[in-house]
C-alpha atoms as a PDB file:
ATOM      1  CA  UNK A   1    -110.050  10.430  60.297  1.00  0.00           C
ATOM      2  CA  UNK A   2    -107.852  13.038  61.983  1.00  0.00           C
ATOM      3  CA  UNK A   3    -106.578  16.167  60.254  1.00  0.00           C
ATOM      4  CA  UNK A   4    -102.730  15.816  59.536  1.00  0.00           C
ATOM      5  CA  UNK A   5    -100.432  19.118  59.286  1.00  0.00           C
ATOM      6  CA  UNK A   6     -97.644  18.383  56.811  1.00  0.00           C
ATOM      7  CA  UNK A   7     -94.836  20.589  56.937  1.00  0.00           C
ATOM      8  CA  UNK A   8     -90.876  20.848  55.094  1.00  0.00           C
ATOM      9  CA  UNK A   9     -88.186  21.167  57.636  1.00  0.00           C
ATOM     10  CA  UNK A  10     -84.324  21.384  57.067  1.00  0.00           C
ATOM     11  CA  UNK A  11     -83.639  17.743  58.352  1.00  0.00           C
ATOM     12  CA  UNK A  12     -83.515  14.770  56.849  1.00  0.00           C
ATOM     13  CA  UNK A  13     -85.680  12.842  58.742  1.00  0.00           C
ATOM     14  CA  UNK A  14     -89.223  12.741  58.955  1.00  0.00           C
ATOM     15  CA  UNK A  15     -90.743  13.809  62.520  1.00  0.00           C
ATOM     16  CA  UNK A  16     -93.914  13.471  64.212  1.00  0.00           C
ATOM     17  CA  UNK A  17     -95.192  16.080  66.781  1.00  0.00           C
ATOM     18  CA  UNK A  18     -98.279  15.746  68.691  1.00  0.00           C
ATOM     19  CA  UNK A  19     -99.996  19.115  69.242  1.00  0.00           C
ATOM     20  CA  UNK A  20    -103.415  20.249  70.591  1.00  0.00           C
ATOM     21  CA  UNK A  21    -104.294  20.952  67.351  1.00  0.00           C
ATOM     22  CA  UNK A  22    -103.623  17.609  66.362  1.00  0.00           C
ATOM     23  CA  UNK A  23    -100.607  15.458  64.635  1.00  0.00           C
ATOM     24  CA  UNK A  24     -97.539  17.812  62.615  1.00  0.00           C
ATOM     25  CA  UNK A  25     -95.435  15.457  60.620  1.00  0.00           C
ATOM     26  CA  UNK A  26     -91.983  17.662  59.248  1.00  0.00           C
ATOM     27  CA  UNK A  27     -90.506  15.596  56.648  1.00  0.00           C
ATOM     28  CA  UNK A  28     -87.415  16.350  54.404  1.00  0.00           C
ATOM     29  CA  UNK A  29     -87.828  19.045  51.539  1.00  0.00           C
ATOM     30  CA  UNK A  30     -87.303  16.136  48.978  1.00  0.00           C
ATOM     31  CA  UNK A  31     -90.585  14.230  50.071  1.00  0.00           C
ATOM     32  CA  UNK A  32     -94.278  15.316  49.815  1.00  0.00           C
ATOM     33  CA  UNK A  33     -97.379  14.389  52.113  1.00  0.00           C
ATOM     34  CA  UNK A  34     -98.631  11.672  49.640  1.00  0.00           C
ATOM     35  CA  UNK A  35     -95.994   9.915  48.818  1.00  0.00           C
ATOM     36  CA  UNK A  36     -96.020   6.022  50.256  1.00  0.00           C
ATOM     37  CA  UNK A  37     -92.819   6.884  52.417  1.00  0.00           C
ATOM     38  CA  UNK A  38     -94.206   9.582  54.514  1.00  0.00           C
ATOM     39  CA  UNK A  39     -97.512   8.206  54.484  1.00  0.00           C
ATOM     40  CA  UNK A  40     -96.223   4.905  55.965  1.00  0.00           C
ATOM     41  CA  UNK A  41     -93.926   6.101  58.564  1.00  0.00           C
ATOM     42  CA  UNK A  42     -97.391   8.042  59.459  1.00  0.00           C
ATOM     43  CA  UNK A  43     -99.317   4.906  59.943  1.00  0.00           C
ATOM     44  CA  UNK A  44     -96.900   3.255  61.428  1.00  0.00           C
ATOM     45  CA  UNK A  45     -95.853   6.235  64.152  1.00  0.00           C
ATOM     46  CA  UNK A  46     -99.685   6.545  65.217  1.00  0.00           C
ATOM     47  CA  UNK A  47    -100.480   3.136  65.601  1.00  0.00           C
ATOM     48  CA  UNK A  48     -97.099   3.143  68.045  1.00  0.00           C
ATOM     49  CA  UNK A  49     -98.510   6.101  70.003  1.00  0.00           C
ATOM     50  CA  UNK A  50    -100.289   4.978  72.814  1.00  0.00           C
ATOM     51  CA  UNK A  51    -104.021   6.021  73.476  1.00  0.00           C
ATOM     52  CA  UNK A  52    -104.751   9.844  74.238  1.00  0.00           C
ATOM     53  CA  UNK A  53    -107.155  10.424  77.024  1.00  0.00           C
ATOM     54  CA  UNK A  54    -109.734  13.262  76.303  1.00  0.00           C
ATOM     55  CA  UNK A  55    -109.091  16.019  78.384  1.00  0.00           C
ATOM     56  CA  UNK A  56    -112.165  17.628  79.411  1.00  0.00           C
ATOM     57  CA  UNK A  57    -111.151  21.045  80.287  1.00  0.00           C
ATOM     58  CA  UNK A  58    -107.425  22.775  80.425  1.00  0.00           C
ATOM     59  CA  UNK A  59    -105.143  23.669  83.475  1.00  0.00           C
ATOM     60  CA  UNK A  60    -104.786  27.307  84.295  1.00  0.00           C
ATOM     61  CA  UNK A  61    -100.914  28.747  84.703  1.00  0.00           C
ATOM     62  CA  UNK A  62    -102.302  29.703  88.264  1.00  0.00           C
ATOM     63  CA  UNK A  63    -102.897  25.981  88.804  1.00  0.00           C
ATOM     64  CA  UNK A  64    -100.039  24.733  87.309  1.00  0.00           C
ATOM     65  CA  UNK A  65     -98.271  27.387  89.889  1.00  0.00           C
ATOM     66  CA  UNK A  66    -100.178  25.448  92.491  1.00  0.00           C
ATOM     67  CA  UNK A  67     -99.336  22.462  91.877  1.00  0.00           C
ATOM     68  CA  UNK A  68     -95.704  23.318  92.192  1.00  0.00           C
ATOM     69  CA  UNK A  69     -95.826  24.995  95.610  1.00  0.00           C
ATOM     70  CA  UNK A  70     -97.139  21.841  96.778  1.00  0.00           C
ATOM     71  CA  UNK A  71     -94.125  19.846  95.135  1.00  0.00           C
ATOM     72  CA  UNK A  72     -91.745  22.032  96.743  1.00  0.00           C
ATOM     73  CA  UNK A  73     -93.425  21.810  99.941  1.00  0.00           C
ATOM     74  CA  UNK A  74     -93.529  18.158  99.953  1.00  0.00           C
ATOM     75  CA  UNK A  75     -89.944  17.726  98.427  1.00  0.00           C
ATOM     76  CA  UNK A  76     -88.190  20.005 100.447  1.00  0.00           C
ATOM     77  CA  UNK A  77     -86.655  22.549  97.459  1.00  0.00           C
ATOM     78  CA  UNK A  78     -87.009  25.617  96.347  1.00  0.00           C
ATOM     79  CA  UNK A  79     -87.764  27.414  92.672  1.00  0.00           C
ATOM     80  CA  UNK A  80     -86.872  30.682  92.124  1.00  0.00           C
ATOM     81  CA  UNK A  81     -89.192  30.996  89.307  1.00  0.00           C
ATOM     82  CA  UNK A  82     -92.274  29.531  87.712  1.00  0.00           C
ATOM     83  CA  UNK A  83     -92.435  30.286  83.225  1.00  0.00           C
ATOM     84  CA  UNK A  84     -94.755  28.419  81.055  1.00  0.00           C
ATOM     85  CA  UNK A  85     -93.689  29.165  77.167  1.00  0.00           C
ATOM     86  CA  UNK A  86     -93.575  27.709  74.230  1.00  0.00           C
ATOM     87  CA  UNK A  87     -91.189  24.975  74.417  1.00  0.00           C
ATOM     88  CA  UNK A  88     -90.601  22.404  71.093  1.00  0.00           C
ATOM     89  CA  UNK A  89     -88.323  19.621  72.687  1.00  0.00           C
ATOM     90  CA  UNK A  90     -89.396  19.220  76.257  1.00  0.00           C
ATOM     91  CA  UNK A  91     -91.944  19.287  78.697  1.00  0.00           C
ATOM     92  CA  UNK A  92     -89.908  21.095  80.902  1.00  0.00           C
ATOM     93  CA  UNK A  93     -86.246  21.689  82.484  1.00  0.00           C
ATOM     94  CA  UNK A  94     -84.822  23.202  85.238  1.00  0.00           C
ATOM     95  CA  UNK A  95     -81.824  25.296  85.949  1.00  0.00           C
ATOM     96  CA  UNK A  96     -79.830  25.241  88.786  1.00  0.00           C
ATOM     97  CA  UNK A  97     -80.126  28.631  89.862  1.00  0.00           C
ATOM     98  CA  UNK A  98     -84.397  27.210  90.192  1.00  0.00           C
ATOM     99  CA  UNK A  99     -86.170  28.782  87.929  1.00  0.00           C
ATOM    100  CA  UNK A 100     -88.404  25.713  86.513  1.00  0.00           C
ATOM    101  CA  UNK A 101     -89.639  26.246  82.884  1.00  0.00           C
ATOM    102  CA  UNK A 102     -92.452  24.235  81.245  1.00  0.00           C
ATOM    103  CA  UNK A 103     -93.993  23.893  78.279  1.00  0.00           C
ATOM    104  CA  UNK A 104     -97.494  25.608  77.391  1.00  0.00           C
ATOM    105  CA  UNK A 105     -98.723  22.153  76.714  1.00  0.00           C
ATOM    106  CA  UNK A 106     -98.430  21.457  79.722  1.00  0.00           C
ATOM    107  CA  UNK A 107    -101.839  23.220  80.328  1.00  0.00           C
ATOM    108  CA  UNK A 108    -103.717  20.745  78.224  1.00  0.00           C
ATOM    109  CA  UNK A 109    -102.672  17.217  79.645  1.00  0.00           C
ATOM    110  CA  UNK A 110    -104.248  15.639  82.415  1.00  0.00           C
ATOM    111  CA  UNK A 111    -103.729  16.496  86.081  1.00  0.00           C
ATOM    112  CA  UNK A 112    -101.303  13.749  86.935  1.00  0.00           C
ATOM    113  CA  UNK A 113     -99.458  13.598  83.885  1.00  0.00           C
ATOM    114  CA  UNK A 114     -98.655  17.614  84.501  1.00  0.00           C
ATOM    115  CA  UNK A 115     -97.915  16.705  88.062  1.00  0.00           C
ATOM    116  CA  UNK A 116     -95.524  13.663  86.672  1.00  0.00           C
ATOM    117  CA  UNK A 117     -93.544  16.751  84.820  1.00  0.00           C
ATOM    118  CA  UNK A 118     -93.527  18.982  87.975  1.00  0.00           C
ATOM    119  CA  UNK A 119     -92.262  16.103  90.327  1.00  0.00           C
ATOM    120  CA  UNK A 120     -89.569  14.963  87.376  1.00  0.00           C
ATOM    121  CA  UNK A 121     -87.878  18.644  87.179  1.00  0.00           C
ATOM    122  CA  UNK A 122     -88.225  19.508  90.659  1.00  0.00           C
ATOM    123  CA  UNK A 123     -86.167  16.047  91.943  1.00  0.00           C
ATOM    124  CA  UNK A 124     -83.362  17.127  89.236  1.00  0.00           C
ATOM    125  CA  UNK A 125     -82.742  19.898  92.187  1.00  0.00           C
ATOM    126  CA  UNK A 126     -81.634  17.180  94.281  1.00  0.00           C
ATOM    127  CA  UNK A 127     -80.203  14.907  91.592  1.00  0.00           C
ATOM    128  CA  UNK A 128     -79.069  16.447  88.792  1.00  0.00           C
ATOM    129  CA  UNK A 129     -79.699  12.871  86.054  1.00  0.00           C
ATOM    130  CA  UNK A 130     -81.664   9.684  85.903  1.00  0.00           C
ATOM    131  CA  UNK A 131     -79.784   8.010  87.922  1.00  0.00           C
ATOM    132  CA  UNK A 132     -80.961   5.027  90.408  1.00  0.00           C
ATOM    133  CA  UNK A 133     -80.855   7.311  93.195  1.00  0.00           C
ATOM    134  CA  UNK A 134     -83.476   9.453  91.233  1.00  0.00           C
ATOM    135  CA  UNK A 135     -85.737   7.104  90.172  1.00  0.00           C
ATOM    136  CA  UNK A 136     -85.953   5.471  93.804  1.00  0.00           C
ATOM    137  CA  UNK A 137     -86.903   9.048  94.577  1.00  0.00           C
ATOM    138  CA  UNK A 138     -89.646   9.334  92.038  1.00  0.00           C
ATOM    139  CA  UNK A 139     -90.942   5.985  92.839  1.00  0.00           C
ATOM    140  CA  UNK A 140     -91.147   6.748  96.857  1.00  0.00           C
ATOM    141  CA  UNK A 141     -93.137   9.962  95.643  1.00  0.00           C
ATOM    142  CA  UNK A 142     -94.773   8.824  92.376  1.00  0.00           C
ATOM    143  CA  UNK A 143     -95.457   5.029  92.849  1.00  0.00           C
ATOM    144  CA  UNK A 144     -96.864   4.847  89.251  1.00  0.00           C
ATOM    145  CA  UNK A 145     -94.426   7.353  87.651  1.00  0.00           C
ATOM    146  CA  UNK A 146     -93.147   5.140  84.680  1.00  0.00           C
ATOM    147  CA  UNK A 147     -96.585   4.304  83.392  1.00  0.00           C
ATOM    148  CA  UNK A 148     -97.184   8.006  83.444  1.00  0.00           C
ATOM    149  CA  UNK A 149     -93.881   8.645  81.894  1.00  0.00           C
ATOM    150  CA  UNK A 150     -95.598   6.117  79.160  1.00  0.00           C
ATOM    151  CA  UNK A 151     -98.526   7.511  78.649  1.00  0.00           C
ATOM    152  CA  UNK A 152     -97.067  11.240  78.282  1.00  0.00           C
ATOM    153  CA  UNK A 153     -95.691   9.962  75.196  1.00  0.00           C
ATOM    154  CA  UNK A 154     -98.912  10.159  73.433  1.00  0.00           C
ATOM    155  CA  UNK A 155     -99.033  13.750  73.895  1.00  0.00           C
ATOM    156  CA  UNK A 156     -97.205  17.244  73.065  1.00  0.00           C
ATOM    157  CA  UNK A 157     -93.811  17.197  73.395  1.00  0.00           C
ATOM    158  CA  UNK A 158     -91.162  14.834  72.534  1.00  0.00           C
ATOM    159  CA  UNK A 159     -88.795  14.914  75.479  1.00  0.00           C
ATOM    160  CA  UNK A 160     -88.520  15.408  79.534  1.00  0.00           C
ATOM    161  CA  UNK A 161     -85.190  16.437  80.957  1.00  0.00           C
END
């Protein structure tokens, strides 16, 4: 049985966040942690989730860094600037000026799924949305890039942009 964090938030909808510390669920001021609504919408968001892989040992920032030059490199752009912080909505985003941000969790996901957010924000310098055009692009770089877009979901962080 895994330890659940329970926590009031101002909305009025209940919310489940993955974290390295393990599942936060923010629910509505009105509800508490045992009551049968949040405790179904509990079972029933983990058993959507699908499987976390163990992760043996963290990425460094240095690698992370790494990993990006070689992105660049092999995608012809260029980032201004590398900052991992503490993001609560995305894995990561890019500005158009190039300064690439990503989330701290970042550090604790597997190599490829990191290197599926690097590739993702680093194409949105040549196309700025989800278009076809970009998703050609991520398939002719990342072949497998939608099942690793599927399997990020059962980690940190809600959202890629």
């Amino acid at each position: 049985m895994m330890d659940i964090t329970y926590r009031h938030h101002a909305q009025m909808r209940l919310i489940l966040r993955l974290t390295p510390s393990g599942p936060v669920v923010l629910m509505p001021a009105h509800l508490e942690a045992d009551s049968v609504v949040v405790q179904q919408f509990v079972a029933d968001a983990l058993a959507q989730l699908p499987e976390r892989e163990t992760v043996t040992e963290s990425m460094t920032v240095e690698q992370v860094q790494t990993l990006v030059r070689h992105w660049q490199e092999r995608l012809g752009v260029t980032v201004s600037r590398v900052q991992v912080r503490k993001m609560r909505n995305k894995w990561g985003s890019i500005s158009t000026a190039g300064t690439l941000t990503l989330a701290d969790d970042i550090l604790h996901l597997p190599q490829d799924l990191a290197e599926y957010v690097v590739v993702h924000e680093l194409l949105h310098l040549k196309f700025p949305d989800h278009r076809q055009v970009w998703q050609v692009s991520m398939g002719m770089y990342l072949p497998d890039w939608r099942e690793r877009e599927q399997r990020l979901q059962g980690y940190v962080g809600p959202a890629i942009g």
